[in-house]
PDB file of N, CA and C in Angstrom:
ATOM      1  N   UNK A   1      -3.094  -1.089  16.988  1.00  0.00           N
ATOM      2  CA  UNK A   1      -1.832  -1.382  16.343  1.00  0.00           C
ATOM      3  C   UNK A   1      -1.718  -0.510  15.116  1.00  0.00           C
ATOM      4  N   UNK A   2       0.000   0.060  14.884  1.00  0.00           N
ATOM      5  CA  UNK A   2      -0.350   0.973  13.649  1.00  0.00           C
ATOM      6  C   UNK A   2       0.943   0.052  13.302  1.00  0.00           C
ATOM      7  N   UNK A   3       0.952  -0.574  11.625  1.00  0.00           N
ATOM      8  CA  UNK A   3       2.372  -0.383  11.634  1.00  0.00           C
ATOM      9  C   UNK A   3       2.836   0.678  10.383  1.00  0.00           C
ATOM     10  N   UNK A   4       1.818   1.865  10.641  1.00  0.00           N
ATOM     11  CA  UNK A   4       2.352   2.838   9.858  1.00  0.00           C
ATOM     12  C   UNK A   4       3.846   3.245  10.014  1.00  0.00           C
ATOM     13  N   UNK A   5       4.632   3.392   8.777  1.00  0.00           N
ATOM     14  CA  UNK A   5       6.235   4.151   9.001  1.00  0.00           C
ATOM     15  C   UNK A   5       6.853   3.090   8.255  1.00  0.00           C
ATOM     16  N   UNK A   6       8.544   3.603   8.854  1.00  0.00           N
ATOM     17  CA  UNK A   6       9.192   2.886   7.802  1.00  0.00           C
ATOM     18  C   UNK A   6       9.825   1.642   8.781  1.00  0.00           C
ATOM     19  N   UNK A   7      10.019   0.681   8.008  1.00  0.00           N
ATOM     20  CA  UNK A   7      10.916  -0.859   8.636  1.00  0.00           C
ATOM     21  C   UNK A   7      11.587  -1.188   7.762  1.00  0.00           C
ATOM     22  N   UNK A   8      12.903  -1.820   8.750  1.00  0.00           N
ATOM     23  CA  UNK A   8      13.960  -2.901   8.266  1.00  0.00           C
ATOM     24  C   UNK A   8      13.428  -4.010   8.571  1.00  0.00           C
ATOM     25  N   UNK A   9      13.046  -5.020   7.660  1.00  0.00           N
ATOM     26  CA  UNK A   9      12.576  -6.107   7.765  1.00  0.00           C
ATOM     27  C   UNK A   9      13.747  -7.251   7.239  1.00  0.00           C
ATOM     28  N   UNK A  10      14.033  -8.448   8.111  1.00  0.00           N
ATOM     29  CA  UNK A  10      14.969  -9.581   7.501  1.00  0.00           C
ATOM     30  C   UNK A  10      13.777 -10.460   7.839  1.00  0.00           C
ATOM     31  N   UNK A  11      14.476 -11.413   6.485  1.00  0.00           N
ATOM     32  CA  UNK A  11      13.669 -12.560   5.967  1.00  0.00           C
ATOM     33  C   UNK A  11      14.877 -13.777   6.077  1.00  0.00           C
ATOM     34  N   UNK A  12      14.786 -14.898   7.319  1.00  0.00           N
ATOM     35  CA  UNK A  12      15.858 -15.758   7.326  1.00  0.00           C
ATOM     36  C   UNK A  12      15.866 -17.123   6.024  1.00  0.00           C
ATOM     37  N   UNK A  13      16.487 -16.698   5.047  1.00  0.00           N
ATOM     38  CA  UNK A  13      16.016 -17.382   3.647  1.00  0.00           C
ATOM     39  C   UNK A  13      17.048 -18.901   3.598  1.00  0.00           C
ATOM     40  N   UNK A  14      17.002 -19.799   2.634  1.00  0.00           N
ATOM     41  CA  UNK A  14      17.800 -20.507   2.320  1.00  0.00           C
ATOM     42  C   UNK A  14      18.996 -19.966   2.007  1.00  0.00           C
ATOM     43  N   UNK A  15      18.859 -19.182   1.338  1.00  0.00           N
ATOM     44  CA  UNK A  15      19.731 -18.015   0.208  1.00  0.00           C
ATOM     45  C   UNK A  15      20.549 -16.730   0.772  1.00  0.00           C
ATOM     46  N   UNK A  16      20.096 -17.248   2.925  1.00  0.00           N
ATOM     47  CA  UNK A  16      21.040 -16.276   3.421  1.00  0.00           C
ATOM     48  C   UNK A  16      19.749 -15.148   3.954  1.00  0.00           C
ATOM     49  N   UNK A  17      20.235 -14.026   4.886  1.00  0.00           N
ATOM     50  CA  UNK A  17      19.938 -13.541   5.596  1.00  0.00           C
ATOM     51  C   UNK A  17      18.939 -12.204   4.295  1.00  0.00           C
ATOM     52  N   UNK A  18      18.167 -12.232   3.507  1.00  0.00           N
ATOM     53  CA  UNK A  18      17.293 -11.189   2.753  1.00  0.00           C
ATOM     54  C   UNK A  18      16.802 -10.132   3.660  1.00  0.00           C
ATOM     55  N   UNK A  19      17.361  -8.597   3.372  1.00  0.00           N
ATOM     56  CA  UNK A  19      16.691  -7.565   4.354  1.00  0.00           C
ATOM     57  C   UNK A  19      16.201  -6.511   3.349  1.00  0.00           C
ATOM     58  N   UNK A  20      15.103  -5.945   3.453  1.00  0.00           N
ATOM     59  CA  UNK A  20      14.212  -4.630   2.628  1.00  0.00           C
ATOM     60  C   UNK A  20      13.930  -3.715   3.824  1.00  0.00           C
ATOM     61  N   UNK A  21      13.892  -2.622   3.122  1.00  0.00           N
ATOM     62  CA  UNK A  21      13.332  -1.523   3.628  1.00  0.00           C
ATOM     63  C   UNK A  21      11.468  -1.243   3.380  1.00  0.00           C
ATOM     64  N   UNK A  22      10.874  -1.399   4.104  1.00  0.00           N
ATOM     65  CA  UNK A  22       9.607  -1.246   3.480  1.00  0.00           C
ATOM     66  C   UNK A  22       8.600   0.200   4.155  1.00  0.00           C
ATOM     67  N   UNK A  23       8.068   0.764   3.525  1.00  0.00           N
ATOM     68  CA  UNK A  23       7.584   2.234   4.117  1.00  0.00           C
ATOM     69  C   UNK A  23       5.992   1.434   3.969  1.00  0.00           C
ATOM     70  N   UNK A  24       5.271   1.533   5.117  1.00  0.00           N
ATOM     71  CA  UNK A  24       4.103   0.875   5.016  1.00  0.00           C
ATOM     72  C   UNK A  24       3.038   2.115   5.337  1.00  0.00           C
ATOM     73  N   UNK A  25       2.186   2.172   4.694  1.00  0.00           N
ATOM     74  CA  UNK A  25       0.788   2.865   5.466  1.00  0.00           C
ATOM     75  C   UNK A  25      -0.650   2.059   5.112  1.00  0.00           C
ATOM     76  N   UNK A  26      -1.049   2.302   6.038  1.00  0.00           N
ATOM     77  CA  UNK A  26      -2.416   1.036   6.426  1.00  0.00           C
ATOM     78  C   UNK A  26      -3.604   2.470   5.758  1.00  0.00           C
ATOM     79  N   UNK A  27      -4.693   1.126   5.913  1.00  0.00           N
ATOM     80  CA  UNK A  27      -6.258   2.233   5.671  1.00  0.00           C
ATOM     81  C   UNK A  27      -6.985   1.223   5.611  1.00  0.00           C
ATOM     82  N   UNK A  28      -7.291   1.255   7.037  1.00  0.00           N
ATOM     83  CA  UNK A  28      -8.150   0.169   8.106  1.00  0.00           C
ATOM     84  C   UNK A  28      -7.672  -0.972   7.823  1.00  0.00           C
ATOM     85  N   UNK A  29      -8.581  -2.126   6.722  1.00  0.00           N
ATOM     86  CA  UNK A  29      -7.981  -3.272   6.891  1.00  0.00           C
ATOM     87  C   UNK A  29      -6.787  -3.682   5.707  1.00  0.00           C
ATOM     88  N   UNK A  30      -6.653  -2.861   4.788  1.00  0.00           N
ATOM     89  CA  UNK A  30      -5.663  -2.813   4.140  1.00  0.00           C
ATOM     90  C   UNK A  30      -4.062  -2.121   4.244  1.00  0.00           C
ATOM     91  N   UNK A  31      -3.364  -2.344   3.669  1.00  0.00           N
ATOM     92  CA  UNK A  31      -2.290  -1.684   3.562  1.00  0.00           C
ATOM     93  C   UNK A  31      -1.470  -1.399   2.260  1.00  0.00           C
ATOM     94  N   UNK A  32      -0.759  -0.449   2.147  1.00  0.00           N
ATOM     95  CA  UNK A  32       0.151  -0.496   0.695  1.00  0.00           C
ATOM     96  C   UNK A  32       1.549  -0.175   1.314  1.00  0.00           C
ATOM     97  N   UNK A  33       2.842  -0.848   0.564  1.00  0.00           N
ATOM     98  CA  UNK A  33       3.759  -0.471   1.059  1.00  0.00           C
ATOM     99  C   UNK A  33       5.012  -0.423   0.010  1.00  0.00           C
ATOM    100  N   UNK A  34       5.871   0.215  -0.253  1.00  0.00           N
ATOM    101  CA  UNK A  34       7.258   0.240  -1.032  1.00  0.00           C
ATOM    102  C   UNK A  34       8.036  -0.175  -0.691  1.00  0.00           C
ATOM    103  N   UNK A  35       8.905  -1.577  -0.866  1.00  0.00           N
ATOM    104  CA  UNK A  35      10.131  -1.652  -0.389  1.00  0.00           C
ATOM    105  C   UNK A  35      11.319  -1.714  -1.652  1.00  0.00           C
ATOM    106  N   UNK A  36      12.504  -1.868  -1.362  1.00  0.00           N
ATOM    107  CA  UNK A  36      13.832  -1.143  -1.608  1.00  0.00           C
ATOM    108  C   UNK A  36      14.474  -2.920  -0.817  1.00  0.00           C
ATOM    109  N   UNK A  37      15.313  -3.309  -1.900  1.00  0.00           N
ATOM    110  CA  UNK A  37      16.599  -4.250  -1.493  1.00  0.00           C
ATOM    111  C   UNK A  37      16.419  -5.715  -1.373  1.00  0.00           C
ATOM    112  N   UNK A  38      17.125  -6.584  -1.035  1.00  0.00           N
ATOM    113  CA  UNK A  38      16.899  -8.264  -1.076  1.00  0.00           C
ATOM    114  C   UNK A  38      16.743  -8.577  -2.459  1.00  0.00           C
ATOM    115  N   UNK A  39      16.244  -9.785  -2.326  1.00  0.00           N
ATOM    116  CA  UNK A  39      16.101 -10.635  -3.913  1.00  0.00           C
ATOM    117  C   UNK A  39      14.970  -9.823  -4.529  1.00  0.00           C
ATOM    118  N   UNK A  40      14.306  -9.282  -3.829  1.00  0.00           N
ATOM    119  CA  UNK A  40      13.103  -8.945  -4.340  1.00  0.00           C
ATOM    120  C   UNK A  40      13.042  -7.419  -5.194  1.00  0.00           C
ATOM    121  N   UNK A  41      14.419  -6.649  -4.703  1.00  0.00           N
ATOM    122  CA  UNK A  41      14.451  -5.506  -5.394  1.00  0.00           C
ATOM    123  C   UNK A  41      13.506  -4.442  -4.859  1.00  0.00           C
ATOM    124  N   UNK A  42      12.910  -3.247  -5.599  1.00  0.00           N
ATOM    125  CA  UNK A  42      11.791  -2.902  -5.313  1.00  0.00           C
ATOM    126  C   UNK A  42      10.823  -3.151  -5.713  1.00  0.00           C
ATOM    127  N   UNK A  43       9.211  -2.810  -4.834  1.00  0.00           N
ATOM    128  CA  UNK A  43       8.336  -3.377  -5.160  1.00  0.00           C
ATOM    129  C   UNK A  43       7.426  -2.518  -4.480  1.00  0.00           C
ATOM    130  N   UNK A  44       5.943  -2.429  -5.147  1.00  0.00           N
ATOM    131  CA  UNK A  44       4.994  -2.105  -4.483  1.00  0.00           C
ATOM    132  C   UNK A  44       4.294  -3.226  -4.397  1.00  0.00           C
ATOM    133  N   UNK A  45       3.816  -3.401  -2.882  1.00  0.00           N
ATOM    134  CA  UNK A  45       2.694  -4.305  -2.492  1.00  0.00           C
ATOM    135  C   UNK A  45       1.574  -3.763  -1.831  1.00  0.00           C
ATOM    136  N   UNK A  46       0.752  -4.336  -1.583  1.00  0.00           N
ATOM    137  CA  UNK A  46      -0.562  -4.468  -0.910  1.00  0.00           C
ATOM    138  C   UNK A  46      -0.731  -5.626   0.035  1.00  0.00           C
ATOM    139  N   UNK A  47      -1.711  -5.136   0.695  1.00  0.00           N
ATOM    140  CA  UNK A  47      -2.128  -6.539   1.667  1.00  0.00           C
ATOM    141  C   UNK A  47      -3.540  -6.232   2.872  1.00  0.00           C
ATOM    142  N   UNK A  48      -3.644  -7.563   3.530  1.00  0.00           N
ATOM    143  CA  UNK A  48      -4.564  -6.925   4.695  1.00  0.00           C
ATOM    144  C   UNK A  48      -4.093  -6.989   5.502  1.00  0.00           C
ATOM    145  N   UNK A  49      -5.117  -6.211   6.541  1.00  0.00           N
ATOM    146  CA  UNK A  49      -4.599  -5.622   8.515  1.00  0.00           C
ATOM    147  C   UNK A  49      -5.505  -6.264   9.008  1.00  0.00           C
ATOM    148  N   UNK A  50      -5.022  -7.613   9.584  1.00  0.00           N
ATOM    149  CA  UNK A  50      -6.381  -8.116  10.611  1.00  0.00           C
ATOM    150  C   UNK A  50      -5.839  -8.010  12.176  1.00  0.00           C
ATOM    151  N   UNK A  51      -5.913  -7.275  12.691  1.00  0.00           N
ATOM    152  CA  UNK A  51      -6.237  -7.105  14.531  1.00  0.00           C
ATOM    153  C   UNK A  51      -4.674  -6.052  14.025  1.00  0.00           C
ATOM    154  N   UNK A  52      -3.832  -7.398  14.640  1.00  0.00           N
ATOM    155  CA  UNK A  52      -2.149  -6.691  14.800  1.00  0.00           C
ATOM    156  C   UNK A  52      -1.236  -7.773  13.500  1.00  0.00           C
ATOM    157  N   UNK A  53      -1.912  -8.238  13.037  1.00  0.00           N
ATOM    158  CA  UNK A  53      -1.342  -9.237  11.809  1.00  0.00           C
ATOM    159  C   UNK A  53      -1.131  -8.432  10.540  1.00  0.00           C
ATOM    160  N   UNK A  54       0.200  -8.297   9.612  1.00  0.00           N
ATOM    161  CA  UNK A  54      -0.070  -7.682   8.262  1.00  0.00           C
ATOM    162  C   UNK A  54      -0.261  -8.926   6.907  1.00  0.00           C
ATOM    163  N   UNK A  55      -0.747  -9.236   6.162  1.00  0.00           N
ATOM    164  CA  UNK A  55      -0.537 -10.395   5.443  1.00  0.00           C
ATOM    165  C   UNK A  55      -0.656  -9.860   3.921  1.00  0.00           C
ATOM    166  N   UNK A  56       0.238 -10.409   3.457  1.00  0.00           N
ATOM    167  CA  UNK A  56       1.063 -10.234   1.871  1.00  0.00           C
ATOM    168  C   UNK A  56       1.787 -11.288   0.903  1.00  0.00           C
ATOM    169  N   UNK A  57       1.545 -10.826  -0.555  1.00  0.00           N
ATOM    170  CA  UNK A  57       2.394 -11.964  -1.320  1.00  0.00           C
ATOM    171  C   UNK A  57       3.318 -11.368  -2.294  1.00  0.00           C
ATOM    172  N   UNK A  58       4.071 -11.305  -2.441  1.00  0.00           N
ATOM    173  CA  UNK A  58       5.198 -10.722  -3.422  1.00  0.00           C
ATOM    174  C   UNK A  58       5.965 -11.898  -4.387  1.00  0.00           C
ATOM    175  N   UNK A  59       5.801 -11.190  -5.285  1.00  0.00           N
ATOM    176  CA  UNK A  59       6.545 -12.006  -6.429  1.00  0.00           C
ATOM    177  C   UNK A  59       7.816 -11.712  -6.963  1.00  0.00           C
ATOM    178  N   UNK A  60       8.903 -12.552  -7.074  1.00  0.00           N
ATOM    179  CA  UNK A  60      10.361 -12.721  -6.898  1.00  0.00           C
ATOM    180  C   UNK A  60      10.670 -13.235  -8.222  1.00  0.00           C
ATOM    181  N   UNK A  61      11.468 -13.002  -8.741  1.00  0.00           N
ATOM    182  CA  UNK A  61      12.275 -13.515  -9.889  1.00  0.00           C
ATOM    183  C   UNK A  61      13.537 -13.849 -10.368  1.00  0.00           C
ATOM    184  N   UNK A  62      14.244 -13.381  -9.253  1.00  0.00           N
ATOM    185  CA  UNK A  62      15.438 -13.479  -9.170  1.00  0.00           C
ATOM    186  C   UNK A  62      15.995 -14.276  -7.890  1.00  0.00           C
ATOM    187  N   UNK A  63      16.619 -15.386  -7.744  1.00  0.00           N
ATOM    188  CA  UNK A  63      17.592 -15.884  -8.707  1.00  0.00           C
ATOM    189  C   UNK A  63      16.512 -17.150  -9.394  1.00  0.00           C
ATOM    190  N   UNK A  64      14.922 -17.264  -8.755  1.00  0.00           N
ATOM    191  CA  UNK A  64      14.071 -17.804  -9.512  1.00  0.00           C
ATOM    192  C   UNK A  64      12.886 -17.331  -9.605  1.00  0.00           C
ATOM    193  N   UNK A  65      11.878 -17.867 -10.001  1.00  0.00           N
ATOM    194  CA  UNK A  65      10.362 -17.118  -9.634  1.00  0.00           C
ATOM    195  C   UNK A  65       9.303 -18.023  -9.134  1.00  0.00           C
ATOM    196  N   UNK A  66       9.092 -16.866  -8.161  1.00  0.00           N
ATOM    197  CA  UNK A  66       8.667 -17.672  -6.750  1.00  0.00           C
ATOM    198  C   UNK A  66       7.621 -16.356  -6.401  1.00  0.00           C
ATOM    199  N   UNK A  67       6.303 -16.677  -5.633  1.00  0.00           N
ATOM    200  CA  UNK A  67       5.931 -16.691  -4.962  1.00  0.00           C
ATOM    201  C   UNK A  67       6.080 -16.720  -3.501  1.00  0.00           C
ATOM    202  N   UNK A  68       5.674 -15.603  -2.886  1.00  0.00           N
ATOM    203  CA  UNK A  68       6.632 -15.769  -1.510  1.00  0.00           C
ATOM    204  C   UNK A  68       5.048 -15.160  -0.842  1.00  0.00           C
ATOM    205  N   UNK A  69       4.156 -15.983   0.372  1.00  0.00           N
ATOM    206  CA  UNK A  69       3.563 -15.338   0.861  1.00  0.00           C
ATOM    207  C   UNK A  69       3.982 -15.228   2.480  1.00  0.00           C
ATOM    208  N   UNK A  70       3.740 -13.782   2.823  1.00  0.00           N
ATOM    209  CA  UNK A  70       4.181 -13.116   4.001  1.00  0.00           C
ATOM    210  C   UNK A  70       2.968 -13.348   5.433  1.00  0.00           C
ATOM    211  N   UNK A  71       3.871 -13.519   6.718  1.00  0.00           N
ATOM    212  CA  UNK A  71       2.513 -12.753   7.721  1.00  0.00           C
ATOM    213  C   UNK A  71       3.469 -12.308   8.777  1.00  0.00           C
ATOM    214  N   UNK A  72       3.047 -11.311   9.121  1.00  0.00           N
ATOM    215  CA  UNK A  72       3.680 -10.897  10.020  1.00  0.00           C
ATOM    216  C   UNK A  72       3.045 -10.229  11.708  1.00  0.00           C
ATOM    217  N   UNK A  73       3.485 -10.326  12.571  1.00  0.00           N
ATOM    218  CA  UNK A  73       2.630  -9.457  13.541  1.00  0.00           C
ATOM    219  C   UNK A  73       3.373  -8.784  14.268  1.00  0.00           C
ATOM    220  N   UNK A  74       2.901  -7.229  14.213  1.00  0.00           N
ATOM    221  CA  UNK A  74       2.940  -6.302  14.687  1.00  0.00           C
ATOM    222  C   UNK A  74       3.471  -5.329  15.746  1.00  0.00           C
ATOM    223  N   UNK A  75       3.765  -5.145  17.148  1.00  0.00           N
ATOM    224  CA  UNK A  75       4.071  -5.324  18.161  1.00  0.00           C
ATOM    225  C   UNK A  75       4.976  -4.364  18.622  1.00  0.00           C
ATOM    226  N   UNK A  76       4.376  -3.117  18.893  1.00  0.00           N
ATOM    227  CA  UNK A  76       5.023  -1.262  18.801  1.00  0.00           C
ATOM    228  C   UNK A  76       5.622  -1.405  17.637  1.00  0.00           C
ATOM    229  N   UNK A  77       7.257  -1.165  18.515  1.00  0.00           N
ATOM    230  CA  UNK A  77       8.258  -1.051  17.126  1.00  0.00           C
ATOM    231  C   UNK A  77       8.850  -2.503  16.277  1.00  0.00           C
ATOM    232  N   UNK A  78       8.417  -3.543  16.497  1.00  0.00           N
ATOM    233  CA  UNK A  78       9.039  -4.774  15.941  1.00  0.00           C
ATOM    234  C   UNK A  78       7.758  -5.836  15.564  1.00  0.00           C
ATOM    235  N   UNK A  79       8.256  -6.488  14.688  1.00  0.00           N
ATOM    236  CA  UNK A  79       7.433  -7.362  14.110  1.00  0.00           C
ATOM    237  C   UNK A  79       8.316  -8.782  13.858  1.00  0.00           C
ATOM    238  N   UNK A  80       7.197  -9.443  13.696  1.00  0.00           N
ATOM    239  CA  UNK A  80       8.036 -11.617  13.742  1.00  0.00           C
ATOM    240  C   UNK A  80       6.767 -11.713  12.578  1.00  0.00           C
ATOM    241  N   UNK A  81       7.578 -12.703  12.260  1.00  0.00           N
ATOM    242  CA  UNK A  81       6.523 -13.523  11.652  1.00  0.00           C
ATOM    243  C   UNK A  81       7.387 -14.413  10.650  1.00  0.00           C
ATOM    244  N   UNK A  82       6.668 -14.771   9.341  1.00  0.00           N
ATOM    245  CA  UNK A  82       7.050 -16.054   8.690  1.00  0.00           C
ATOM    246  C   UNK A  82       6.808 -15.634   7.289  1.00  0.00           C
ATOM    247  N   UNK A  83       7.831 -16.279   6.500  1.00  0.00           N
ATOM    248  CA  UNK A  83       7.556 -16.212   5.060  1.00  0.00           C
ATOM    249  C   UNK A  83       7.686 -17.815   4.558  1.00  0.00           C
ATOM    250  N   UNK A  84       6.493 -18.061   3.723  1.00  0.00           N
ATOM    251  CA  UNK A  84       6.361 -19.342   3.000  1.00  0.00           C
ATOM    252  C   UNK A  84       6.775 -19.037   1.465  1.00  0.00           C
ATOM    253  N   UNK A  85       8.172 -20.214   1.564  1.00  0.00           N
ATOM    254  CA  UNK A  85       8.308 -20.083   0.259  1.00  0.00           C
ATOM    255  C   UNK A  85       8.143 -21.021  -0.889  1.00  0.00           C
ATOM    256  N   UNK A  86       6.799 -21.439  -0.697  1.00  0.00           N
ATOM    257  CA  UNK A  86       6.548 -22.509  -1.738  1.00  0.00           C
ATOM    258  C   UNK A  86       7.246 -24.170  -1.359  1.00  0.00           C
ATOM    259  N   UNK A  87       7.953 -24.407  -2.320  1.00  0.00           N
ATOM    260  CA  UNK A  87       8.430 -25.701  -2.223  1.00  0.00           C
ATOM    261  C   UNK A  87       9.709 -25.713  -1.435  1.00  0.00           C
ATOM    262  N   UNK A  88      10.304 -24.563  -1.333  1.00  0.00           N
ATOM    263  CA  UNK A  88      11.508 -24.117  -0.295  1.00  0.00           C
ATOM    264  C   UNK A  88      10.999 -24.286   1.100  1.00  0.00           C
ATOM    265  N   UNK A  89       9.808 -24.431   1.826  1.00  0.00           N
ATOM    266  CA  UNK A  89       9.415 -24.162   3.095  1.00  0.00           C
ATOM    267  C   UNK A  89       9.258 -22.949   3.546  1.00  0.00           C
ATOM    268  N   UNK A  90       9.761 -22.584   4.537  1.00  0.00           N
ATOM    269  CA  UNK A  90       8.903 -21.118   6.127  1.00  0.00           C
ATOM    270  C   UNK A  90      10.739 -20.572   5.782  1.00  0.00           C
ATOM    271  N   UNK A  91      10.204 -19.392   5.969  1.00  0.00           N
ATOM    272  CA  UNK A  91      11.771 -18.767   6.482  1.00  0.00           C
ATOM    273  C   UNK A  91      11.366 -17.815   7.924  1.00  0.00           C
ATOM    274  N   UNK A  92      11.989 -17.538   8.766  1.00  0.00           N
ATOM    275  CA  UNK A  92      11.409 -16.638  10.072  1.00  0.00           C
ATOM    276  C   UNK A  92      11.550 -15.104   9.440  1.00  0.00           C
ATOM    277  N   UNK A  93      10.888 -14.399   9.734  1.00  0.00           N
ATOM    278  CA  UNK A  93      11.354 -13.239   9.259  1.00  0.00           C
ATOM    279  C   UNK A  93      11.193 -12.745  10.609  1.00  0.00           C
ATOM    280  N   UNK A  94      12.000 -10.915  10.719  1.00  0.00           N
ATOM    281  CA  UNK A  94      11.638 -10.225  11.850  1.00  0.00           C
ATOM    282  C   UNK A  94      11.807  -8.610  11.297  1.00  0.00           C
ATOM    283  N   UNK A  95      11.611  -7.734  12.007  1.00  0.00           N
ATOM    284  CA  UNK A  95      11.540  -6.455  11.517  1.00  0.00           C
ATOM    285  C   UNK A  95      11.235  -5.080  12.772  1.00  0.00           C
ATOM    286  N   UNK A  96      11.900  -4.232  12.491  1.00  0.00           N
ATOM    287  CA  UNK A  96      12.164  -3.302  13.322  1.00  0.00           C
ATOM    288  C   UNK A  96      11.876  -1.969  12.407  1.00  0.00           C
ATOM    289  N   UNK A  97      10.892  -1.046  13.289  1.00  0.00           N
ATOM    290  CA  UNK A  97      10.615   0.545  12.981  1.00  0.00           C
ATOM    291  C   UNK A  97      11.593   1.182  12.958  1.00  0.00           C
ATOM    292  N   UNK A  98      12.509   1.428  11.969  1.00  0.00           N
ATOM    293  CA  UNK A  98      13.497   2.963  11.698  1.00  0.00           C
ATOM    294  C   UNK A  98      12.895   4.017  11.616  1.00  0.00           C
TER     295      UNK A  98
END
């Protein structure tokens, strides 16, 4: 599994449909990635690569501050997975290789 490159990722939020651009590159079990847009603005993150899973936490401040941890899996060009948002609950997220 690579999910080296760039993705449109949506995050199905309370707050409405949240989508980023994120440019990811892995190095083995880690990853670093830049994204661009949503509540979250830009951001550099980090995270780990276990099998075909990416897992991450990003911190939000706008329109509160929150903690948001990510997982996602992998799967050629598209990815599913889930974002926990604390006391808000799961939002589904999904995401596609541009």
């Amino acid at each position: 599994m690579s999910a080296d490159g760039k993705w449109k990722i949506k995050v199905q939020s309370p707050l409405g449909t949240q989508e980023v651009t994120a440019d990811i590159k892995t190095d083995g079990a880690t990853f670093t990635a830049h994204t661009e847009g949503g509540a979250m603005g830009g951001q550099d993150i980090s995270g780990e690569v276990m099998g075909d899973t990416l897992t991450w936490s990003s911190k939000i401040t706008n329109p509160i501050h929150l903690t948001i941890d990510f997982e996602a899996k992998v799967s050629g060009d598209q990815m599913t997975g889930n974002a926990k948002l604390g006391m808000f609950g799961n939002a589904p997220l999904s995401g596609e290789r541009v």
